[in-house]
N, C-alpha and C. Protein backbone atom coordinates (compact mmCIF):
# COMPACT_ATOMS: atom_id res chain seq x y z
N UNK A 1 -72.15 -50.06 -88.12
CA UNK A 1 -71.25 -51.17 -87.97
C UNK A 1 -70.62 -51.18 -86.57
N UNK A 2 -70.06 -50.11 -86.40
CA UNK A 2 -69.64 -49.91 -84.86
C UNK A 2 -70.32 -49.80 -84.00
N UNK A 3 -71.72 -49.61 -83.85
CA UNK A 3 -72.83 -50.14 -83.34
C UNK A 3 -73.14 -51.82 -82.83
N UNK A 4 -73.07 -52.29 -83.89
CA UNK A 4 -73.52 -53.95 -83.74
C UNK A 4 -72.71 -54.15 -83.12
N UNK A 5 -71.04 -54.31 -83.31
CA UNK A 5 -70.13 -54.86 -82.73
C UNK A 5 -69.69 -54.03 -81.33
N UNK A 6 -70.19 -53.23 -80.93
CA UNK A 6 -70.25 -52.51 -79.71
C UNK A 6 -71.39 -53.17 -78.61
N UNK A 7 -72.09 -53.54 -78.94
CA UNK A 7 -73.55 -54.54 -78.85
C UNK A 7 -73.07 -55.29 -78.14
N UNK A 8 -72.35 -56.53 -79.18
CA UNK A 8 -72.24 -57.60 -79.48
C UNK A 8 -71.33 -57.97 -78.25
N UNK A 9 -70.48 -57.09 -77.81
CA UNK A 9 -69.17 -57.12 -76.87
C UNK A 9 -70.28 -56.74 -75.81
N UNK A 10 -70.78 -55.98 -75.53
CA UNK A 10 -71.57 -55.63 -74.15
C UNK A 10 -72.54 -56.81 -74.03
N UNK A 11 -72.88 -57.40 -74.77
CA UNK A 11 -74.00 -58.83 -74.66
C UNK A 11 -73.14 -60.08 -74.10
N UNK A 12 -71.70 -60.31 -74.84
CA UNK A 12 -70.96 -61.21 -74.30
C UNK A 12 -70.41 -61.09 -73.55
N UNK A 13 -70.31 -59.26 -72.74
CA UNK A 13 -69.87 -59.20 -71.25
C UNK A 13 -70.81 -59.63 -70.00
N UNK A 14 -71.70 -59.17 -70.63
CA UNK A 14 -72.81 -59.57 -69.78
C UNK A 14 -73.03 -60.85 -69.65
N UNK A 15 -73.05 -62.21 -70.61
CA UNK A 15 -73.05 -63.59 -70.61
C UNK A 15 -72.34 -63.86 -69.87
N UNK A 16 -70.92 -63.23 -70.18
CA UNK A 16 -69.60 -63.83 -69.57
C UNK A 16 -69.84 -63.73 -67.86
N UNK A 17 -69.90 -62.39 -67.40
CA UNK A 17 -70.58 -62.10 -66.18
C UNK A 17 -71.60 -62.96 -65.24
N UNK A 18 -72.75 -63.47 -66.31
CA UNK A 18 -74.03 -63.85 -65.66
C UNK A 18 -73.45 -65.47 -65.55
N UNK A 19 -72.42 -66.19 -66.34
CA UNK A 19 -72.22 -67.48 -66.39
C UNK A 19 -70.85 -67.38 -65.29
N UNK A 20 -70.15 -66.81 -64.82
CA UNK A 20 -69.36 -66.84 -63.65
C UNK A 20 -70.50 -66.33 -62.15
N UNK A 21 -71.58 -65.83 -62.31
CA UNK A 21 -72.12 -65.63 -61.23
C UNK A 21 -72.68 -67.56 -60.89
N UNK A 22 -73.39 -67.52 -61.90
CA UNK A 22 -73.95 -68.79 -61.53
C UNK A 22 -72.53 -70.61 -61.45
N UNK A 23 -71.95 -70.18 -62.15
CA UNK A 23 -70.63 -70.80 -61.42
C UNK A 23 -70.01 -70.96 -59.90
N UNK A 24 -70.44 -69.76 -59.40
CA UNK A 24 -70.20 -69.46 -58.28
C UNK A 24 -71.16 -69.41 -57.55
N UNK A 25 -72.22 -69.73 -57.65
CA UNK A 25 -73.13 -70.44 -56.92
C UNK A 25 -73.27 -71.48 -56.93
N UNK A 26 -73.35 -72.53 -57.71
CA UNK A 26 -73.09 -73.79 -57.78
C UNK A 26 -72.41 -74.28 -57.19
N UNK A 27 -70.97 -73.93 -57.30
CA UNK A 27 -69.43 -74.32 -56.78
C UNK A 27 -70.25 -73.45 -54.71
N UNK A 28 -70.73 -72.65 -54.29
CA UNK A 28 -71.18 -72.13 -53.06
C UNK A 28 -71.73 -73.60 -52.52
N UNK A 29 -72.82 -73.79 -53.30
CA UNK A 29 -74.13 -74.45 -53.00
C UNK A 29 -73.57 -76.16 -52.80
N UNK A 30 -72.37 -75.88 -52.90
CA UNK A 30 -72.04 -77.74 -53.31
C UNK A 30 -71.11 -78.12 -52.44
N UNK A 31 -70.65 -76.73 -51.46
CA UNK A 31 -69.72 -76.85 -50.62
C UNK A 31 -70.63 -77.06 -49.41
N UNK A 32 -71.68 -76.15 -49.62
CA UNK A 32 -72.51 -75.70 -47.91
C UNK A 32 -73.32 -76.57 -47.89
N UNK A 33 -73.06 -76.75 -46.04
CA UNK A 33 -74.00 -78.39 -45.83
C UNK A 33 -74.92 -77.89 -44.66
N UNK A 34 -76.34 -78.14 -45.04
CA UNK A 34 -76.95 -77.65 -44.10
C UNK A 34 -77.04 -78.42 -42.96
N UNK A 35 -76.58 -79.71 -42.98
CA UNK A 35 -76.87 -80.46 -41.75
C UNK A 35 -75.24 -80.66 -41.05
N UNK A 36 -75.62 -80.90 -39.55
CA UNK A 36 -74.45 -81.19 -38.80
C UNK A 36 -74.76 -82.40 -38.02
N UNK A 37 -73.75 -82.64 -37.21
CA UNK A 37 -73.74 -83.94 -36.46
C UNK A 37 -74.66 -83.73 -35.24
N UNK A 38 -75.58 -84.81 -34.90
CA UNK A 38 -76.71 -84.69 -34.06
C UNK A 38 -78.07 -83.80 -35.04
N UNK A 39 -77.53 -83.62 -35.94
CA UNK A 39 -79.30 -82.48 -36.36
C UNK A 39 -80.00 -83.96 -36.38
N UNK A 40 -81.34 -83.04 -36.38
CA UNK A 40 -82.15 -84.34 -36.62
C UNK A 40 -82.57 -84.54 -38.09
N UNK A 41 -82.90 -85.48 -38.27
CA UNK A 41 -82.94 -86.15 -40.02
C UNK A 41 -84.25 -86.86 -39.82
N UNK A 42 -84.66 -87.54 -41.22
CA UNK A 42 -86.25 -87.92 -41.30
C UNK A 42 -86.18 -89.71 -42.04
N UNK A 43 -85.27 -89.64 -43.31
CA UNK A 43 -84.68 -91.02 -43.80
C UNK A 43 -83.74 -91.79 -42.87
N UNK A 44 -83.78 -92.85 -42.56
CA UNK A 44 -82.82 -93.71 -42.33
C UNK A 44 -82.42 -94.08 -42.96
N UNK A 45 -80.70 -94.59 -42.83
CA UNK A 45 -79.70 -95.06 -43.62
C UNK A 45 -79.66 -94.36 -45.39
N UNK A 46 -79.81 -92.85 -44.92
CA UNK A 46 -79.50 -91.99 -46.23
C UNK A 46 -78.45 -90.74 -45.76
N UNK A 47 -78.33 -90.39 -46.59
CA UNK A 47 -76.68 -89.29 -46.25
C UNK A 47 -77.66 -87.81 -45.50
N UNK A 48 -77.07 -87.11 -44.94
CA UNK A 48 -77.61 -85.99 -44.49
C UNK A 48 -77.25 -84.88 -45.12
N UNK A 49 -76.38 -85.23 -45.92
CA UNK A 49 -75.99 -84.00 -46.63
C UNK A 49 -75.04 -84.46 -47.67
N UNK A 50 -75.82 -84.32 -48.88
CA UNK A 50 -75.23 -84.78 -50.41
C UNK A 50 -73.60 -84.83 -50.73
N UNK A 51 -73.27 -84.03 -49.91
CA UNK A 51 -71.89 -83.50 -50.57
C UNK A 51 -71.00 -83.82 -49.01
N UNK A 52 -71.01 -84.65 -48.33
CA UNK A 52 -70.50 -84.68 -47.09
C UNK A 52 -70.89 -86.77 -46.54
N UNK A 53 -69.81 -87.52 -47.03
CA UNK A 53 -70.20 -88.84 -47.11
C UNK A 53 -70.27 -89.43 -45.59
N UNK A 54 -69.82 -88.73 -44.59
CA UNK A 54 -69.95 -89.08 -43.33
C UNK A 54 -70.73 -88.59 -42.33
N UNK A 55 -71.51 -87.95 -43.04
CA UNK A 55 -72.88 -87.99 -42.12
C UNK A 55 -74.00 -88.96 -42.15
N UNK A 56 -74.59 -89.65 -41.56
CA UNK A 56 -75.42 -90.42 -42.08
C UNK A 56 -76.91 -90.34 -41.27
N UNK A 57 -78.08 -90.68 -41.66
CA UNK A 57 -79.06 -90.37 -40.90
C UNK A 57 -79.40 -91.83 -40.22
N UNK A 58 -79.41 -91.69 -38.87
CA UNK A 58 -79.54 -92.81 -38.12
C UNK A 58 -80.87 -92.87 -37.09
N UNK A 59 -80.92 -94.13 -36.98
CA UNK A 59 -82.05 -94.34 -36.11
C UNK A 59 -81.80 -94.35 -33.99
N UNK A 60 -81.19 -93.12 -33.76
CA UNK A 60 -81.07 -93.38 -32.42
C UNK A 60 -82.20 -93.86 -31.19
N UNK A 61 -83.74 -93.71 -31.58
CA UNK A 61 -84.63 -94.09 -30.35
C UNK A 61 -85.69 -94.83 -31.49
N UNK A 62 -87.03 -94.86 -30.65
CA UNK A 62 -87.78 -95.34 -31.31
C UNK A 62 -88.38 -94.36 -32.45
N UNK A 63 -88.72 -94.59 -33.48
CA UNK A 63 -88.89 -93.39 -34.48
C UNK A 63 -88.03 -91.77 -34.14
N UNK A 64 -86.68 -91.73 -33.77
CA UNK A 64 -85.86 -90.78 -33.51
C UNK A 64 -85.02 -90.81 -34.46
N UNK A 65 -84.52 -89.76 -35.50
CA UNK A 65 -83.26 -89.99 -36.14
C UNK A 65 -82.47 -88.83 -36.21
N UNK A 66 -80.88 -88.85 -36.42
CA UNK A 66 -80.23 -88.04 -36.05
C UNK A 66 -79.24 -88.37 -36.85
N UNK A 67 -78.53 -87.28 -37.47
CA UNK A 67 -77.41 -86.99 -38.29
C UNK A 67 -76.08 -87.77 -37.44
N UNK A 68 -75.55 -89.00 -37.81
CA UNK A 68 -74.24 -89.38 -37.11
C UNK A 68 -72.88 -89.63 -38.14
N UNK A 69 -71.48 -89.45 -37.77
CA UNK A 69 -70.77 -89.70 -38.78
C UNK A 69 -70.27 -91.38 -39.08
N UNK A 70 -71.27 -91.99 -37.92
CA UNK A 70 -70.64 -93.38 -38.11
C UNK A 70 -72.17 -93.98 -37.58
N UNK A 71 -72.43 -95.11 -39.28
CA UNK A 71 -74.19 -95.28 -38.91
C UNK A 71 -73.62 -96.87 -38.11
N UNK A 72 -72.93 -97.29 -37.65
CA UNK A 72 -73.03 -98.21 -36.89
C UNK A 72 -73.35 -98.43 -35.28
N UNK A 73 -72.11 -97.17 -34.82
CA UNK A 73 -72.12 -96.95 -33.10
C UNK A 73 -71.65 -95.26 -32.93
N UNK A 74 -71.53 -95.17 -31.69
CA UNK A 74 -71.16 -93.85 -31.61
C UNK A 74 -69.76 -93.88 -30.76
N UNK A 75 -68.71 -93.06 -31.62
CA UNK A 75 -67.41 -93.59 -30.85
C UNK A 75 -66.85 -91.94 -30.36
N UNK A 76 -67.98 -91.60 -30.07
CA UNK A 76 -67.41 -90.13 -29.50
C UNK A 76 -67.96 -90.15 -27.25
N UNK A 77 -66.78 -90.19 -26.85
CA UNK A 77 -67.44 -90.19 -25.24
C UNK A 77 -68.33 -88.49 -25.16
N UNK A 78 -69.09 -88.43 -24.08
CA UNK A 78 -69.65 -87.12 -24.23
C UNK A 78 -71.34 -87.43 -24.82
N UNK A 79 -70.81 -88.25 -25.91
CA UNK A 79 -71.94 -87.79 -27.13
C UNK A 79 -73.20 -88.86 -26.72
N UNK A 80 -74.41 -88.66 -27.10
CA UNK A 80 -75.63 -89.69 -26.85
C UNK A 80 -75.54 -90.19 -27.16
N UNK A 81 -76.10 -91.54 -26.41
CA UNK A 81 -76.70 -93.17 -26.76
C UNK A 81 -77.48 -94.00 -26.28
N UNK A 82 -78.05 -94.61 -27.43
CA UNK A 82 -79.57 -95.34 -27.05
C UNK A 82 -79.27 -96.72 -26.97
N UNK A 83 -79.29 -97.33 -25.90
CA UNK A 83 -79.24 -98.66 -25.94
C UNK A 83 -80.25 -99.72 -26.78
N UNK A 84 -79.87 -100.33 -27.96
CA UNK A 84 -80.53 -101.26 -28.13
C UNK A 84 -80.81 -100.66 -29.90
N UNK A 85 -80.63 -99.27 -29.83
CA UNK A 85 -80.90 -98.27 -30.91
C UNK A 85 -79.45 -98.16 -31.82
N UNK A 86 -78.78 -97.21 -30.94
CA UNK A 86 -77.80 -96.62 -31.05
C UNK A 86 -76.83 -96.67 -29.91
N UNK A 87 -76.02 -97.68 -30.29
CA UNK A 87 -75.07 -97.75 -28.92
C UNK A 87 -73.90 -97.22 -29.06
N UNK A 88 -72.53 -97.58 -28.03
CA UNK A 88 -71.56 -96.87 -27.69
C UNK A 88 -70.72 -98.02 -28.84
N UNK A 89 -69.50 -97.30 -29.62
CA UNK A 89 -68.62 -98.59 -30.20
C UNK A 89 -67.88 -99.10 -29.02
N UNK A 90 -66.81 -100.30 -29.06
CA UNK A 90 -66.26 -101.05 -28.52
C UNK A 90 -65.24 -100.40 -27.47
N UNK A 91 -64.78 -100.32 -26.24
CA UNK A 91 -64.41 -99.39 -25.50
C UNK A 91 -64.80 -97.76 -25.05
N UNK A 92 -66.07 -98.26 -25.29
CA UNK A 92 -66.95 -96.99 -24.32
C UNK A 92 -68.27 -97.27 -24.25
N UNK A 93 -69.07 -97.24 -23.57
CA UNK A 93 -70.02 -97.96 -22.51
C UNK A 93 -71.31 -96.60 -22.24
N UNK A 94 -72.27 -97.30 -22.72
CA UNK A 94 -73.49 -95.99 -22.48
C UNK A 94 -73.99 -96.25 -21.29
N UNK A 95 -73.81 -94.95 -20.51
CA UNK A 95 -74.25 -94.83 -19.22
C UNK A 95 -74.89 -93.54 -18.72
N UNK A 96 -75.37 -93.49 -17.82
CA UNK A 96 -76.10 -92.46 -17.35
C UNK A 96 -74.87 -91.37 -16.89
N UNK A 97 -75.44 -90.40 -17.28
CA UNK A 97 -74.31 -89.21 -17.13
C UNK A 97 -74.79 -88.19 -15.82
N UNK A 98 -74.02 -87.27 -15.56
CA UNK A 98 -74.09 -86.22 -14.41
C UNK A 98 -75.83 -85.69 -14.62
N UNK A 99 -76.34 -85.36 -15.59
CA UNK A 99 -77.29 -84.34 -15.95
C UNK A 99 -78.12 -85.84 -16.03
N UNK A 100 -78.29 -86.68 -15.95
CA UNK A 100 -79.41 -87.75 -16.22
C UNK A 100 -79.46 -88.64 -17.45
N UNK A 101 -78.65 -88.35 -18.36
CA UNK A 101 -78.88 -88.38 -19.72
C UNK A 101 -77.88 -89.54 -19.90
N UNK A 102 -78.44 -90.16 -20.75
CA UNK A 102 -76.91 -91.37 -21.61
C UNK A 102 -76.35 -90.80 -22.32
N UNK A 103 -75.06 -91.08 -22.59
CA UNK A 103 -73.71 -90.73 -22.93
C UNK A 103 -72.83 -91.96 -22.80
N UNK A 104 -71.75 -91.74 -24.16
CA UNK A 104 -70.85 -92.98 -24.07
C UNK A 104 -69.83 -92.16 -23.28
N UNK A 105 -69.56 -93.35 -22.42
CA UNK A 105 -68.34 -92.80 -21.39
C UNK A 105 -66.76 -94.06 -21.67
């Protein structure tokens, strides 16, 4: 008798155990975003990362796409832009930068 119910407690420690591990992976897995701003992406106008609503996958060149947090323009100075693709938002202007490259300035 003290057998079974000795069992019985080591089986439901172990459940108890194995169902907080996988809790905690889930709750891991739902936080961590593998994509960041600029990665490159493959869908257009789909999220880059499930759990993160402001990334979006955009079309910056011709068949080019890239993880942005705003799929309209890009309102960060510094950051790339494709004219005609992916432009600068309203008070910043894509231009050729120091290194050759466009950038909203």
């Amino acid at each position: 008798m003290e057998n079974k119910a000795s069992s019985k407690r080591i089986m439901l420690a172990t459940l108890a155990v194995f169902a907080l591990v996988m809790m905690l992976q889930i709750h891991i897995g739902e936080s961590a975003c593998p994509a960041a701003y600029d990665d490159p992406c493959t869908t257009p106008n789909t999220l880059c990362c499930p759990t993160d609503p402001t990334l979006h996958c955009v079309e910056v060149a011709d068949m080019v796409y890239k993880c942005k947090d705003d799929p309209i323009c890009e309102d960060h100075a510094g950051h790339e832009c494709y004219p005609g693709y992916f432009d600068c938002c309203p008070g910043l202007t894509c231009a050729t930068n120091q290194g050759g490259g466009l950038t909203c300035q």
